[in-house]
Protein backbone atom coordinates (compact mmCIF):
# COMPACT_ATOMS: atom_id res chain seq x y z
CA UNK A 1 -13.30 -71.26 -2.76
CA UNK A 2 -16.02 -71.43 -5.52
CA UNK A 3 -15.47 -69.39 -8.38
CA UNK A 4 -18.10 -69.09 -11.17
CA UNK A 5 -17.07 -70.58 -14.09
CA UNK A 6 -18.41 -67.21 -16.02
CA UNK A 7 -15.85 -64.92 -13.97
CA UNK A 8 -13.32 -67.42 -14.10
CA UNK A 9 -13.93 -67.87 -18.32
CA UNK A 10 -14.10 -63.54 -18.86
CA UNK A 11 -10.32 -63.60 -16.81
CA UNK A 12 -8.83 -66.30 -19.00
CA UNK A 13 -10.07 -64.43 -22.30
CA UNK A 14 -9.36 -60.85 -21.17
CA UNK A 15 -5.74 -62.30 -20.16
CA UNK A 16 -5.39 -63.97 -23.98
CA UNK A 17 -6.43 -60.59 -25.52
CA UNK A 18 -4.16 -58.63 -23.64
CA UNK A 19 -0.34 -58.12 -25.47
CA UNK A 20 1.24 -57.40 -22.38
CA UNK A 21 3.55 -59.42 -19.98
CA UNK A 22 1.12 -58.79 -17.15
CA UNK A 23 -2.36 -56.97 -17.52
CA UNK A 24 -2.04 -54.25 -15.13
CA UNK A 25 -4.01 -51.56 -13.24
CA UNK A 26 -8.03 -52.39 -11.54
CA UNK A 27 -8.51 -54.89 -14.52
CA UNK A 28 -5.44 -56.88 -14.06
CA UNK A 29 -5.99 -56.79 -10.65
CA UNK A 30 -9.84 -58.08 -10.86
CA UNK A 31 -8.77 -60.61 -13.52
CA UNK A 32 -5.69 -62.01 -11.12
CA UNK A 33 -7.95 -62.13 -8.11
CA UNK A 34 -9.97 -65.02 -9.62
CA UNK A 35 -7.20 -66.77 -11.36
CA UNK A 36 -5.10 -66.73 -7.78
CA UNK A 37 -8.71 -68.49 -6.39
CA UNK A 38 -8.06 -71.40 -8.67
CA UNK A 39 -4.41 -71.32 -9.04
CA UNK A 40 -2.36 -69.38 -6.45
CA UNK A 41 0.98 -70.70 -7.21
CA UNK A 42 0.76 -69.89 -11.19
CA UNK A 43 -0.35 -66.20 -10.29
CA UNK A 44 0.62 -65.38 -6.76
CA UNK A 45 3.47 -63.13 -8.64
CA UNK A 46 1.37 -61.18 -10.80
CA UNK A 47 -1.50 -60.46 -8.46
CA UNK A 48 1.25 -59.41 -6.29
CA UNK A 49 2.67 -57.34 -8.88
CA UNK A 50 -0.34 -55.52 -9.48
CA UNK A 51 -1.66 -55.03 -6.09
CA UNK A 52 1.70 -53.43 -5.25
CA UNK A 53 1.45 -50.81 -8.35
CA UNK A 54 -1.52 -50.29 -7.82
CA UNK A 55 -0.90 -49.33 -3.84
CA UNK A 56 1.79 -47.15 -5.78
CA UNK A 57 0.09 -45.37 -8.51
CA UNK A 58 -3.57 -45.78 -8.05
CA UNK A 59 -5.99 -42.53 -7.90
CA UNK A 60 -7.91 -43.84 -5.36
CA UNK A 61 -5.61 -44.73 -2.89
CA UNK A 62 -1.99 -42.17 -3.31
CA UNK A 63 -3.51 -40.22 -0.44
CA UNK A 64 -5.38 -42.77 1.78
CA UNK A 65 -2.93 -44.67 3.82
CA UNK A 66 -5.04 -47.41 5.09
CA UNK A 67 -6.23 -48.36 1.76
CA UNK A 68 -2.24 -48.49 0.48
CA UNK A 69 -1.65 -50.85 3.43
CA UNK A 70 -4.85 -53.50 2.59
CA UNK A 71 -3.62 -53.56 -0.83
CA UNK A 72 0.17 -54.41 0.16
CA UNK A 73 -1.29 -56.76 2.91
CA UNK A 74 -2.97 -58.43 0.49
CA UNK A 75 -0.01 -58.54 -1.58
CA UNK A 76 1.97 -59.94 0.86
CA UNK A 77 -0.42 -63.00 1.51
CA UNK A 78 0.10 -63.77 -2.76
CA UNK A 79 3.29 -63.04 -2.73
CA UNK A 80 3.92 -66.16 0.06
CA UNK A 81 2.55 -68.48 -2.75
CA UNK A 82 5.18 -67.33 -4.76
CA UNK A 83 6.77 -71.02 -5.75
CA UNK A 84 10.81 -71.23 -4.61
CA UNK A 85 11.91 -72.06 -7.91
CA UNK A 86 10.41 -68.84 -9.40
CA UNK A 87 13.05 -66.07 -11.26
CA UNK A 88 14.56 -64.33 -8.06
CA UNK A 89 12.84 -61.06 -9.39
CA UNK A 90 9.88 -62.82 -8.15
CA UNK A 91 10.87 -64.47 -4.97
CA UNK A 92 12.01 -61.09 -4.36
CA UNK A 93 8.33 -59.91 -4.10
CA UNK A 94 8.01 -60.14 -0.19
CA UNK A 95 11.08 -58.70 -0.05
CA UNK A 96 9.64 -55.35 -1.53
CA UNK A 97 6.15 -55.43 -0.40
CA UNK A 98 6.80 -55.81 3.62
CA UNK A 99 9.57 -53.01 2.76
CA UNK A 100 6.49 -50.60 1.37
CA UNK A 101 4.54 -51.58 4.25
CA UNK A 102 6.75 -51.16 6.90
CA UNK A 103 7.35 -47.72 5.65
CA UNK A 104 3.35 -46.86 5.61
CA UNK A 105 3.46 -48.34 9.12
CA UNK A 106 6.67 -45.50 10.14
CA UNK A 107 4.40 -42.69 8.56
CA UNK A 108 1.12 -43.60 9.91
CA UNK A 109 2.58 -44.01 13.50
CA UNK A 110 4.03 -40.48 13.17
CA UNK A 111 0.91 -39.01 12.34
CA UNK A 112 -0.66 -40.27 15.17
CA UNK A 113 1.97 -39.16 17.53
């Protein structure tokens, strides 16, 4: 996948500026989404990571079930880049993320029942 050099240059520099272990929220998860295009293994964990608190915490989404689920799903693809000889509180990642969405999967089959 081609990403422009522009987008890919504004990620790197917001990611220097920022104090933070991981830059979180809709920016940290805009920034990650083009650094995972050119290197999934280095930030399959924190894309993951922020896609899951944002499916979590995020305004737009706490009452929209479908929207929780794209977020985890896409979570879930990162999170299977996630290199084996990571810190186990990141291999763990799947681990949490198919838990989340097998519990939006339970709730939205009982509301259609």
């Amino acid at each position: 996948m081609n990403v422009h050099m522009d987008l890919l240059l504004a990620a790197r520099v917001r990611l220097m500026s920022h104090n933070d272990r991981i830059l979180t929220g809709e920016e940290g998860m805009r920034a990650y989404r083009i650094l995972f295009t050119v290197s999934p293994r280095a930030y399959a964990y924190k894309l993951a990571y922020v896609l899951r608190e944002l499916s979590e915490s995020g305004a737009r989404v706490a009452r929209l079930p479908q929207a929780r689920q794209a977020l985890l799903e896409e979570a879930q693809a990162a999170s299977t880049l996630i290199p084996a000889d990571a810190p186990a509180y990141q291999r763990h990642m799947w681990d949490h993320t198919m838990a989340q969405l097998r519990e939006i999967e339970r709730r939205l089959g009982q509301a259609g029942q």
